[in-house]
C-alpha atoms as a PDB file:
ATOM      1  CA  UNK A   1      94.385 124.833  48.866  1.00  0.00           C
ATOM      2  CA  UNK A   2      97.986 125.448  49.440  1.00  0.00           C
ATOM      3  CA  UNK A   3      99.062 123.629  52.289  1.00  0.00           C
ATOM      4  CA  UNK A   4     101.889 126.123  55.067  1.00  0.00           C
ATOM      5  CA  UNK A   5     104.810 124.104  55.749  1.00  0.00           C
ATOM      6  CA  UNK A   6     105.927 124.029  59.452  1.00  0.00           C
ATOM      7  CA  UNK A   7     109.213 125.909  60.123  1.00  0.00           C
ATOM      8  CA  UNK A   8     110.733 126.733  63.530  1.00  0.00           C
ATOM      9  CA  UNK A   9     110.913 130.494  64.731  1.00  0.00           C
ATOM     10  CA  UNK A  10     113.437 132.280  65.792  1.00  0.00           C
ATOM     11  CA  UNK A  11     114.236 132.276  69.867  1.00  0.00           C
ATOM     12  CA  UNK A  12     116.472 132.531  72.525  1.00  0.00           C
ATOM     13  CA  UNK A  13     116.939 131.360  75.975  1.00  0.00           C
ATOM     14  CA  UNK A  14     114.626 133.237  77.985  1.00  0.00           C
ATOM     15  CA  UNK A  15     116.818 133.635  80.563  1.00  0.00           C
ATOM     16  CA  UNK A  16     119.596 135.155  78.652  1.00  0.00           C
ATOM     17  CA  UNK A  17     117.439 137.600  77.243  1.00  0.00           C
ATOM     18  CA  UNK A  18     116.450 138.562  80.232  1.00  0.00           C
ATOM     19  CA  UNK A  19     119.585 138.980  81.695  1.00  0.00           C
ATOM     20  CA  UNK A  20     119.776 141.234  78.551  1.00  0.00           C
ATOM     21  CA  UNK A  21     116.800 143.367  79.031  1.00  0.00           C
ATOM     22  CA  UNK A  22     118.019 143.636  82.790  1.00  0.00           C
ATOM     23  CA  UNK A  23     121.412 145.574  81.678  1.00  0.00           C
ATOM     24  CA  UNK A  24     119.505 147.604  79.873  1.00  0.00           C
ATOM     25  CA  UNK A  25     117.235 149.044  81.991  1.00  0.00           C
ATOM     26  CA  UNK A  26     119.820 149.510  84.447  1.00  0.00           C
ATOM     27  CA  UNK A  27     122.461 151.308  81.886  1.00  0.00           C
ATOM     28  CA  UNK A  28     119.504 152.965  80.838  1.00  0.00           C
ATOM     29  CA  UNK A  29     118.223 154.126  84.136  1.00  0.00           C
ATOM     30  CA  UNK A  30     122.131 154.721  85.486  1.00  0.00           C
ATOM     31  CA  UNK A  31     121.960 157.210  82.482  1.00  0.00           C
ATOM     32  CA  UNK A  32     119.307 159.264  82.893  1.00  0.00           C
ATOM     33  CA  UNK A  33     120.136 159.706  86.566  1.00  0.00           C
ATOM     34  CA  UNK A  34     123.557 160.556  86.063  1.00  0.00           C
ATOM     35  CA  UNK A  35     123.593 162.341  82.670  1.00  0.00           C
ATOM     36  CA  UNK A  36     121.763 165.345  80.437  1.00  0.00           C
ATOM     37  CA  UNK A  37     121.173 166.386  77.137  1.00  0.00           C
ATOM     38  CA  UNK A  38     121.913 163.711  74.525  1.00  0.00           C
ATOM     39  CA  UNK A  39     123.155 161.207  76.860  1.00  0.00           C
ATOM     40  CA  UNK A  40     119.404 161.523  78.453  1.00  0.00           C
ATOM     41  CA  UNK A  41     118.352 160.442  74.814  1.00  0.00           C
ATOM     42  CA  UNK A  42     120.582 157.524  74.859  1.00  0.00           C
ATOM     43  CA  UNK A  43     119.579 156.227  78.189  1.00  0.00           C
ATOM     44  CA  UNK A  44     115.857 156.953  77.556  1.00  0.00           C
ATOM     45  CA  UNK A  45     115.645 154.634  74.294  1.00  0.00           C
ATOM     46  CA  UNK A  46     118.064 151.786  76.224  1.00  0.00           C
ATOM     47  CA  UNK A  47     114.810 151.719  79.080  1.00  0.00           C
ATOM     48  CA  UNK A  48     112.224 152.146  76.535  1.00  0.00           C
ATOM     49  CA  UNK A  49     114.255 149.044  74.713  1.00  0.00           C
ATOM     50  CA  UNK A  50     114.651 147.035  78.068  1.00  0.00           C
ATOM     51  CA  UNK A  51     110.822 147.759  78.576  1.00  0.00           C
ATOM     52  CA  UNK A  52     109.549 146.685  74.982  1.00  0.00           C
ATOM     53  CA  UNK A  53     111.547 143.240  75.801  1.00  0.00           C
ATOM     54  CA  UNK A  54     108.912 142.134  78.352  1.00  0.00           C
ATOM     55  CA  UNK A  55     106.627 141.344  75.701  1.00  0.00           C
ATOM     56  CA  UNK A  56     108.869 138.471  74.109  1.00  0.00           C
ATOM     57  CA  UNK A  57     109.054 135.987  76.631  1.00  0.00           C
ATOM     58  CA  UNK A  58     106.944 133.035  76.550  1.00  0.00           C
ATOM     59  CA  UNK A  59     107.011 129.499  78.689  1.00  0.00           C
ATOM     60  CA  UNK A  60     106.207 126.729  76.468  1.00  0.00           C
ATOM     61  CA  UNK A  61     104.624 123.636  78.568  1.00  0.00           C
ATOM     62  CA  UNK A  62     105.065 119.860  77.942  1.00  0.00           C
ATOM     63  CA  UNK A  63     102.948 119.013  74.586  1.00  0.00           C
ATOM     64  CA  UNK A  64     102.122 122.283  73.896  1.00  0.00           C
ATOM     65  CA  UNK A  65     103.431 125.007  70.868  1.00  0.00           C
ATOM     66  CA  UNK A  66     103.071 128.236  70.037  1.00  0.00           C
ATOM     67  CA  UNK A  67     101.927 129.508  66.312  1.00  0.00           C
ATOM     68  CA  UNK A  68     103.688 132.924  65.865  1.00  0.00           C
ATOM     69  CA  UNK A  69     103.134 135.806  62.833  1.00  0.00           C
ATOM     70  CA  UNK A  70     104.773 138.982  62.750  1.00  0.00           C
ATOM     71  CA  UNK A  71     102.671 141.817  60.624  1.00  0.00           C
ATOM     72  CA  UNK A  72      99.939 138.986  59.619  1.00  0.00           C
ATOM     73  CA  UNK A  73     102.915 136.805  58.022  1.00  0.00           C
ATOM     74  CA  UNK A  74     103.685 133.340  59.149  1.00  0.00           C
ATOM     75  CA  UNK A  75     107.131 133.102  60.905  1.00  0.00           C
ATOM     76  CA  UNK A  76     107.429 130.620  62.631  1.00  0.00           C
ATOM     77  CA  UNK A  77     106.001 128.029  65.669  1.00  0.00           C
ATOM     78  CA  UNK A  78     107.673 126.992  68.488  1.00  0.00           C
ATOM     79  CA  UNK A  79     107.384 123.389  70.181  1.00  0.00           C
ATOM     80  CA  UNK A  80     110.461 123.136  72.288  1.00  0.00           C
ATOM     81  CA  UNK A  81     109.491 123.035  75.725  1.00  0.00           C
ATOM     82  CA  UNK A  82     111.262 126.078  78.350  1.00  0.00           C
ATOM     83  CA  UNK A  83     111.585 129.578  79.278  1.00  0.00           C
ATOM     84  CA  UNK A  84     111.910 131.132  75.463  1.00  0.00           C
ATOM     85  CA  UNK A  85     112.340 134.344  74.158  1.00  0.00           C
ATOM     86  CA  UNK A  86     111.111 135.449  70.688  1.00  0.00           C
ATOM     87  CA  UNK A  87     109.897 138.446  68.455  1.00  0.00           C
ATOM     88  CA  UNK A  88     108.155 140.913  71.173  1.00  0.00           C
ATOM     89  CA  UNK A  89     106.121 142.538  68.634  1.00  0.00           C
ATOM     90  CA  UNK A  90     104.809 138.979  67.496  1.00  0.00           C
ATOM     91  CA  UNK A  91     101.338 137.535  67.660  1.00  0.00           C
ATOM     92  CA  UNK A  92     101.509 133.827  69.685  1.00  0.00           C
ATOM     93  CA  UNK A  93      98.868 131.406  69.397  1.00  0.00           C
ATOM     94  CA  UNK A  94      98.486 128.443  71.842  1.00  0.00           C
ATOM     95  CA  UNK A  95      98.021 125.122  70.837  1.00  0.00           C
ATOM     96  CA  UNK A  96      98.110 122.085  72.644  1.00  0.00           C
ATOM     97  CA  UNK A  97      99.851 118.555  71.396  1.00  0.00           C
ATOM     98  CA  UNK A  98      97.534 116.727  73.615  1.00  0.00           C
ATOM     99  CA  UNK A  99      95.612 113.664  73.127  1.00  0.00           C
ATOM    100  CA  UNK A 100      92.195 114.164  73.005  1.00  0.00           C
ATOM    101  CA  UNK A 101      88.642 112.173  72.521  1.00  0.00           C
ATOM    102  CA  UNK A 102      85.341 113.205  72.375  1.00  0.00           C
ATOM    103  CA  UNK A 103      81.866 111.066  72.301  1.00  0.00           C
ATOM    104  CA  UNK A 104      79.809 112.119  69.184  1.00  0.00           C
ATOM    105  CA  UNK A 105      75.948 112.435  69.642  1.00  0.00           C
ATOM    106  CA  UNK A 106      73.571 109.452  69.166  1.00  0.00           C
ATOM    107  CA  UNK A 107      72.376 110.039  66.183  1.00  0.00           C
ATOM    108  CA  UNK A 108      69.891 108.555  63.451  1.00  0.00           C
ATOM    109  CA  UNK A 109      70.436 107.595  60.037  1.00  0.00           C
ATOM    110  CA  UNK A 110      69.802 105.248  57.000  1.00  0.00           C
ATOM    111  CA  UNK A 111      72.034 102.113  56.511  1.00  0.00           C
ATOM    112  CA  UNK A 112      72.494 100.940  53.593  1.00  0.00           C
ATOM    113  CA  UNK A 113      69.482  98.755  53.354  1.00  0.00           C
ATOM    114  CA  UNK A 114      67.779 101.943  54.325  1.00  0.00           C
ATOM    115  CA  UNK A 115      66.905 100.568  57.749  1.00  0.00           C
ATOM    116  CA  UNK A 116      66.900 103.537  60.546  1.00  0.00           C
ATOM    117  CA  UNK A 117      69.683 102.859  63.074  1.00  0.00           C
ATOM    118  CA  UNK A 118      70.848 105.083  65.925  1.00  0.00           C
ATOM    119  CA  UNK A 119      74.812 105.055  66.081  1.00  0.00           C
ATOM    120  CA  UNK A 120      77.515 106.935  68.260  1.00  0.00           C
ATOM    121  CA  UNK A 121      81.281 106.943  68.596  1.00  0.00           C
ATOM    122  CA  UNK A 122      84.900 108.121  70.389  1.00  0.00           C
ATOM    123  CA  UNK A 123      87.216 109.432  68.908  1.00  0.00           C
ATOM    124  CA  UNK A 124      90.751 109.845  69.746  1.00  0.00           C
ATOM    125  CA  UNK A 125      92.762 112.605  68.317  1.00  0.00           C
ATOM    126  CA  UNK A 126      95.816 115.367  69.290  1.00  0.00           C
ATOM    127  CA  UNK A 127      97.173 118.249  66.648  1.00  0.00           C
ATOM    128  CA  UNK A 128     100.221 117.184  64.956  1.00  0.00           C
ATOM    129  CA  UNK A 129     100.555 120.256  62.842  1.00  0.00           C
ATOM    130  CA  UNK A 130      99.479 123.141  64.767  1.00  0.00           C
ATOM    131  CA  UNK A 131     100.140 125.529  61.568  1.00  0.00           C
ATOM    132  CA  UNK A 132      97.682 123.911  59.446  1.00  0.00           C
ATOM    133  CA  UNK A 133      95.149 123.956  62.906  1.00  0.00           C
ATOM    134  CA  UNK A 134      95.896 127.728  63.214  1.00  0.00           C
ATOM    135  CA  UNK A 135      95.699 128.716  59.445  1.00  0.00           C
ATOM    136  CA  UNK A 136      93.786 125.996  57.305  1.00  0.00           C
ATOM    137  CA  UNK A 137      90.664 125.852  59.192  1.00  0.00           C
ATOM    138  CA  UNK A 138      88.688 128.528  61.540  1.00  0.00           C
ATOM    139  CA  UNK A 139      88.243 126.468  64.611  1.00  0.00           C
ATOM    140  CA  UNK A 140      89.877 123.210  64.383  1.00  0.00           C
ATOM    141  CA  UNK A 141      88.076 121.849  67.515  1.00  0.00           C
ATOM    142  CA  UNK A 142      84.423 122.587  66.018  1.00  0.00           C
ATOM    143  CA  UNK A 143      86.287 121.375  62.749  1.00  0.00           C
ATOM    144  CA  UNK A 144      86.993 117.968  63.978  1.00  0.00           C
ATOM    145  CA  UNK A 145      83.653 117.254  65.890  1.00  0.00           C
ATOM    146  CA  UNK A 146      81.355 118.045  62.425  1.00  0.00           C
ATOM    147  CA  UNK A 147      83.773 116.460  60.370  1.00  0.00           C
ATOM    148  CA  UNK A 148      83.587 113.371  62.818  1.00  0.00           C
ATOM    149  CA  UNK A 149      80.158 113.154  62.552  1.00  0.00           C
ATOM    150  CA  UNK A 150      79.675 113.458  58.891  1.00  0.00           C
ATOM    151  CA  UNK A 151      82.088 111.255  58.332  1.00  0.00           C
ATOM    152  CA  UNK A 152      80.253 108.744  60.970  1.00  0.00           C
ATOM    153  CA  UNK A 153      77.070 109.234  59.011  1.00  0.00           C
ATOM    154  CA  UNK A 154      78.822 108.238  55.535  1.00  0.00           C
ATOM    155  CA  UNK A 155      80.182 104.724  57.353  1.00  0.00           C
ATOM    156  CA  UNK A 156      76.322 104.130  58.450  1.00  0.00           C
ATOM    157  CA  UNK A 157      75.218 104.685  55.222  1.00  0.00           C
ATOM    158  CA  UNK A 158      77.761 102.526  53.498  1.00  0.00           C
ATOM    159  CA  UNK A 159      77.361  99.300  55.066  1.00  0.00           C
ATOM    160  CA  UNK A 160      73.975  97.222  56.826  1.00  0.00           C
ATOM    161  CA  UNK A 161      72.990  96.512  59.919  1.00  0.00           C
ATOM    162  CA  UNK A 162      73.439  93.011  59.966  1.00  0.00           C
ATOM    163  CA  UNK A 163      74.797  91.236  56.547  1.00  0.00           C
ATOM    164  CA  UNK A 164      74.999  87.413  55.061  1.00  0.00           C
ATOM    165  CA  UNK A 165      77.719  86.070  56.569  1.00  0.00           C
ATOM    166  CA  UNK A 166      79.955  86.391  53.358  1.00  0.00           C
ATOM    167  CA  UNK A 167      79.611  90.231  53.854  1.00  0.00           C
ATOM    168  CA  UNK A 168      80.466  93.798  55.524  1.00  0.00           C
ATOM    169  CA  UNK A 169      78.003  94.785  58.174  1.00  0.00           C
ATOM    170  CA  UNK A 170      78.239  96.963  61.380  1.00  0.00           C
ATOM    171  CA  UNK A 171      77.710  94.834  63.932  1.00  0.00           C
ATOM    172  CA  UNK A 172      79.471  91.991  62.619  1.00  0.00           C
ATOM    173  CA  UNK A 173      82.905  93.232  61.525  1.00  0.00           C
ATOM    174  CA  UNK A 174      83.528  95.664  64.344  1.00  0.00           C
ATOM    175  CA  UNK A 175      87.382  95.697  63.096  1.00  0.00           C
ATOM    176  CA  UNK A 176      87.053  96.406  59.709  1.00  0.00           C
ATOM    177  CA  UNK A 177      84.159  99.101  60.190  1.00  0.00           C
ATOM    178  CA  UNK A 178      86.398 100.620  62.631  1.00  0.00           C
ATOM    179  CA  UNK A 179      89.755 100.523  60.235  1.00  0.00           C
ATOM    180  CA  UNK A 180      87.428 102.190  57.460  1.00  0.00           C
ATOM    181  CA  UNK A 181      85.948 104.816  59.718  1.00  0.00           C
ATOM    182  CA  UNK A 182      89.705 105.760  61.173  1.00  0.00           C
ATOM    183  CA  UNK A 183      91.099 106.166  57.340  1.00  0.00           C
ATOM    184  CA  UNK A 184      87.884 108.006  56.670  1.00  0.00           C
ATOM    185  CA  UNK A 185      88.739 110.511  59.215  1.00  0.00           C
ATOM    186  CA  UNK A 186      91.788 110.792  58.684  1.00  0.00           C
ATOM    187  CA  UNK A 187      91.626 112.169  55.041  1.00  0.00           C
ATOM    188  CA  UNK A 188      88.697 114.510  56.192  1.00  0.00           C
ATOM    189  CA  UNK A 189      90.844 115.798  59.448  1.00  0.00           C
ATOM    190  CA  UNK A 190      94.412 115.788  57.399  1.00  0.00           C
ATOM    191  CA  UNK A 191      94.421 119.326  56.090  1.00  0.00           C
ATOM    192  CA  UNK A 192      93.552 120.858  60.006  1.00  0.00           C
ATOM    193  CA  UNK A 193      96.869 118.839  61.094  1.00  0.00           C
ATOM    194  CA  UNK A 194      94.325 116.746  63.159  1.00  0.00           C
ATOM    195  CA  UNK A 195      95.881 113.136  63.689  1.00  0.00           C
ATOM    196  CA  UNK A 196      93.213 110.653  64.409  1.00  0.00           C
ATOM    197  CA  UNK A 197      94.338 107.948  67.136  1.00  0.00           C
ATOM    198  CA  UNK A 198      91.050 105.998  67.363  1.00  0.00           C
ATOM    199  CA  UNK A 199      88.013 105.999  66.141  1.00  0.00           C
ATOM    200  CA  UNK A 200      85.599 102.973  67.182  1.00  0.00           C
ATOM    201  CA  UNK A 201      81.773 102.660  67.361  1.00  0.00           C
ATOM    202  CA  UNK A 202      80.457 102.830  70.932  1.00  0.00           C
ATOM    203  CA  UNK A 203      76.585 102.693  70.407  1.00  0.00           C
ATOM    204  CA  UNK A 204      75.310 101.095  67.819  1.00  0.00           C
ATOM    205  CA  UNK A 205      70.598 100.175  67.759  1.00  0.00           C
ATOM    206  CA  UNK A 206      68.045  99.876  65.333  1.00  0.00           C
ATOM    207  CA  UNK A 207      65.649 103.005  65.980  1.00  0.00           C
ATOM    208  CA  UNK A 208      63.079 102.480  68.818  1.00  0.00           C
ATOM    209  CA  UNK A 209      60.755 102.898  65.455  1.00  0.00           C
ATOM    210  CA  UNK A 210      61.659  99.357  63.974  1.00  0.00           C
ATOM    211  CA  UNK A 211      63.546  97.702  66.920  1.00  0.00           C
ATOM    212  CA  UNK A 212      61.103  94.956  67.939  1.00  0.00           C
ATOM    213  CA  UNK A 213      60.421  93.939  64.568  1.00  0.00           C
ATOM    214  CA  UNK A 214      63.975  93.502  63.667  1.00  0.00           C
ATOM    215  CA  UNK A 215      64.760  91.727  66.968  1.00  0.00           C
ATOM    216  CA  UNK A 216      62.327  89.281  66.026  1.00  0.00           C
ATOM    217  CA  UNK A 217      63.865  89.152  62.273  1.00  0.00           C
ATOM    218  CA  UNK A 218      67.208  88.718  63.736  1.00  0.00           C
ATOM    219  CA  UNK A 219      65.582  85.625  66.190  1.00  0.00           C
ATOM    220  CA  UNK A 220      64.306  84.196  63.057  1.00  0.00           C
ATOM    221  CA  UNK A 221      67.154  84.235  61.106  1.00  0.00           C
ATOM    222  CA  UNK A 222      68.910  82.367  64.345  1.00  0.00           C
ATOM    223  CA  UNK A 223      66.430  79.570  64.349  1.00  0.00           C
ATOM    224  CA  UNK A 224      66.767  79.066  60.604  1.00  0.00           C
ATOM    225  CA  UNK A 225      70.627  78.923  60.819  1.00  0.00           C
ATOM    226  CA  UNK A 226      70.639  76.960  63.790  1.00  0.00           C
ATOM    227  CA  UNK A 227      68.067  74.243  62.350  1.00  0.00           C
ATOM    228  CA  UNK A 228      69.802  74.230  58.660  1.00  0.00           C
ATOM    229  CA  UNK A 229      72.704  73.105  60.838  1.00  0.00           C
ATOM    230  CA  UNK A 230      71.067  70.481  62.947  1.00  0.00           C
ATOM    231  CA  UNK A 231      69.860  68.799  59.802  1.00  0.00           C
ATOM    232  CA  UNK A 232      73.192  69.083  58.135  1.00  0.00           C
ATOM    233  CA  UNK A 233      74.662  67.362  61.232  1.00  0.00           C
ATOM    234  CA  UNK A 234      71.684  64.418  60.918  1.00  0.00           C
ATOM    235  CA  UNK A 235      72.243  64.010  57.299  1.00  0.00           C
ATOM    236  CA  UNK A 236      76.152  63.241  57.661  1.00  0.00           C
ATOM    237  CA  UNK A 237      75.170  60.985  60.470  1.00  0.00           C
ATOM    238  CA  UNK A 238      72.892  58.727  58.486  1.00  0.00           C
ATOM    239  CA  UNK A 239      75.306  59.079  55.482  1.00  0.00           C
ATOM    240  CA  UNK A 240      78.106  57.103  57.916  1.00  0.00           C
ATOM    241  CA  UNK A 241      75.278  54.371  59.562  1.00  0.00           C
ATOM    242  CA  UNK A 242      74.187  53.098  56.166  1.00  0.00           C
ATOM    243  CA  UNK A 243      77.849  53.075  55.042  1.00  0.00           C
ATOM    244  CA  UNK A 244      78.858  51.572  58.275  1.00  0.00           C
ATOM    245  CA  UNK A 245      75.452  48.763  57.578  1.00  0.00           C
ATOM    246  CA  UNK A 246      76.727  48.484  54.026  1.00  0.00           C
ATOM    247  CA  UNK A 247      80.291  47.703  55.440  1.00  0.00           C
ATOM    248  CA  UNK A 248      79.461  44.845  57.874  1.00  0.00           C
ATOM    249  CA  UNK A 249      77.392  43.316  54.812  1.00  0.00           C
ATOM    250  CA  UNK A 250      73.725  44.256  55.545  1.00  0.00           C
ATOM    251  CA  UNK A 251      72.127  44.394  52.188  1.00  0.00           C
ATOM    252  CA  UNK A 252      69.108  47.089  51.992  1.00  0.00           C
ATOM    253  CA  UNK A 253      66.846  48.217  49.469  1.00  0.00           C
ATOM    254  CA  UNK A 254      65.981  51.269  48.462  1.00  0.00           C
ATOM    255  CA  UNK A 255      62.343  50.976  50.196  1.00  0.00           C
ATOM    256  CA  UNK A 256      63.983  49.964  53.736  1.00  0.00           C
ATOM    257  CA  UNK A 257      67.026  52.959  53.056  1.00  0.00           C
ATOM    258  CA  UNK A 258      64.413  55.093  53.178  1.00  0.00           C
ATOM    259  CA  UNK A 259      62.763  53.922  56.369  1.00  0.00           C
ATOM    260  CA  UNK A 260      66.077  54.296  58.072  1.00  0.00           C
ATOM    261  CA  UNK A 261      66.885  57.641  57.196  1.00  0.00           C
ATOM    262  CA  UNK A 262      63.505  58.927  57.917  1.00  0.00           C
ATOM    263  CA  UNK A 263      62.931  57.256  61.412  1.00  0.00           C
ATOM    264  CA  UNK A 264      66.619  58.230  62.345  1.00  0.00           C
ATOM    265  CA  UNK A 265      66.131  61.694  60.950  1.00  0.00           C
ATOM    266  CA  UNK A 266      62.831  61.912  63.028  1.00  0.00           C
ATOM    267  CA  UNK A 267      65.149  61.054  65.829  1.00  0.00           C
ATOM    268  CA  UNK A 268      68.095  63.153  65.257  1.00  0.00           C
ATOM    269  CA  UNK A 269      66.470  66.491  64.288  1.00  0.00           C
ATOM    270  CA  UNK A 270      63.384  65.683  66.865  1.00  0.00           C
ATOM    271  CA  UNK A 271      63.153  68.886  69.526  1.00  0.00           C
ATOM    272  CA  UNK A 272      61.472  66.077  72.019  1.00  0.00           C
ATOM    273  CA  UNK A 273      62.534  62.876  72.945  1.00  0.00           C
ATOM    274  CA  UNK A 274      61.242  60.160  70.552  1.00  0.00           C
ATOM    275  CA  UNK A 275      58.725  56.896  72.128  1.00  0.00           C
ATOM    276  CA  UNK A 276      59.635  54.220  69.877  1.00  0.00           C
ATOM    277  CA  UNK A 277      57.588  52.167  67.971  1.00  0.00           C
ATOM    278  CA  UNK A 278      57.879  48.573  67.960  1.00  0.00           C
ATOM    279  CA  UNK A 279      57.033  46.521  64.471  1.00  0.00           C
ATOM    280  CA  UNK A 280      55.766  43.598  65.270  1.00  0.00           C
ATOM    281  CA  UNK A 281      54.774  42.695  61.213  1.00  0.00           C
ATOM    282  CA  UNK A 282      57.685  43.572  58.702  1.00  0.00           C
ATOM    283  CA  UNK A 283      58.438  46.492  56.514  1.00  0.00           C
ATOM    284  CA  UNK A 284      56.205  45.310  54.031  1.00  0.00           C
ATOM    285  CA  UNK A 285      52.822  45.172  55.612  1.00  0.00           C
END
């Protein structure tokens, strides 16, 4: 589709016209009272003029603008803020520059691990091109809030839930998933002359369905990354004692190595605390 170019319309001061339309009515009544035959004429069609003037003045507010057409062709729009005065026989339509947000529904779809989640989000927004909002799209307001949610829907469906922690995932890269969903919407909003501001994630739940059973996943997964760290930790210590032992010139074999790293691993990686054992024979027996 062939995108309409924005191009100012013609106007005035409004008060200047109306200081305009003001002499005429007045020649134009002055004449009729005072005159007959064709000068009648002449003052009828300056009133009639003066008259048909009302219907071109307009009063643009702060951040708003005014789409006009003239015989179903584009003319023109007017942003500049004031008492204006343009084509009378022209169609206006008002648009407003504001900034904007709306909160999409909750709603429930498939993530990319096919996992139901519920997910909802603001968005941020104002008209920067009220032509293409007027002529490139029906109604630019119901326009933005379907595009906004099929366009949510395709991030939920791109990325998981929860990832590895070398990847993408909605809950943990709330930046990224948020710079992806604002370009998203952006190229889906474009052609309306809809800028998107903002666009972040403000609910985001496994379905009631499956919730308890991945809140216990998601507990598992914590104890297994929290216990392949504790042993990690335990394994580096014992690495440094038997270097430090090996250092200071205690000789050990391989049979009382082992002893070590098990009882101190026992210790290290123990939940409880540890009773220790006394040997009162020696390694051997």
């Amino acid at each position: 589709m062939e995108r309409m170019k924005e191009q100012p319309v013609w106007h005035v001061n409004g008060f200047l016209a109306m200081t305009v339309q003001l002499l005429l009515l007045l020649v134009g009544g002055l004449v009729l009272g005072n005159s007959d035959g064709g000068a009648q004429v002449f003052g009828i069609i300056l009133f009639v003029l003066g008259l048909m003037l009302s219907g071109g003045f307009v009063v643009i507010q702060p951040n708003e603008s005014r789409v006009c057409t003239f015989l179903g062709k584009y003319i023109g729009e007017l942003r500049e803020e004031g008492f204006h005065f343009v084509n009378p026989f022209s169609q206006r339509t008002k648009i407003s520059l504001r900034v904007r947000n709306f909160h999409t529904d909750r709603i429930k779809v498939n993530d990319s691990d096919g996992n139901p989640i519920e997910i909802a989000a603001v968005i941020v927004w104002r008209v920067k091109n009220p032509t293409q909002s007027t002529f490139h799209v029906d109604d630019y307001k119901k326009f933005a809030d379907i595009q906004s949610e099929t366009a949510l829907r395709s991030l939920a469906s791109h990325f998981p839930y929860d990832a590895p922690q070398d990847g993408l995932s909605l809950r943990g890269n709330p930046t990224e998933i948020m710079n992806t969903f604002e370009k998203e919407l952006h190229e889906r909003l474009e052609m309306a002359g809809i800028e998107v501001m903002e666009a972040r994630i403000s609910h985001l739940a496994y379905a009631p369905e499956i919730a308890q059973v991945m809140l216990r996943r998601q507990q598992a997964s914590a104890v297994v990354a929290a216990r392949q760290q504790i042993v990690e930790g335990a394994m580096g210590m014992v690495e440094t004692v038997l270097a430090k032992l090996e250092k200071q010139g205690f000789e050990l074999d391989d049979e009382k190595k082992a002893a070590m790293v098990n009882n101190l691993l026992v210790a290290l990686v123990s939940e409880g605390n540890v009773s220790p054992v006394i040997n009162t024979g020696t390694l051997y027996q």
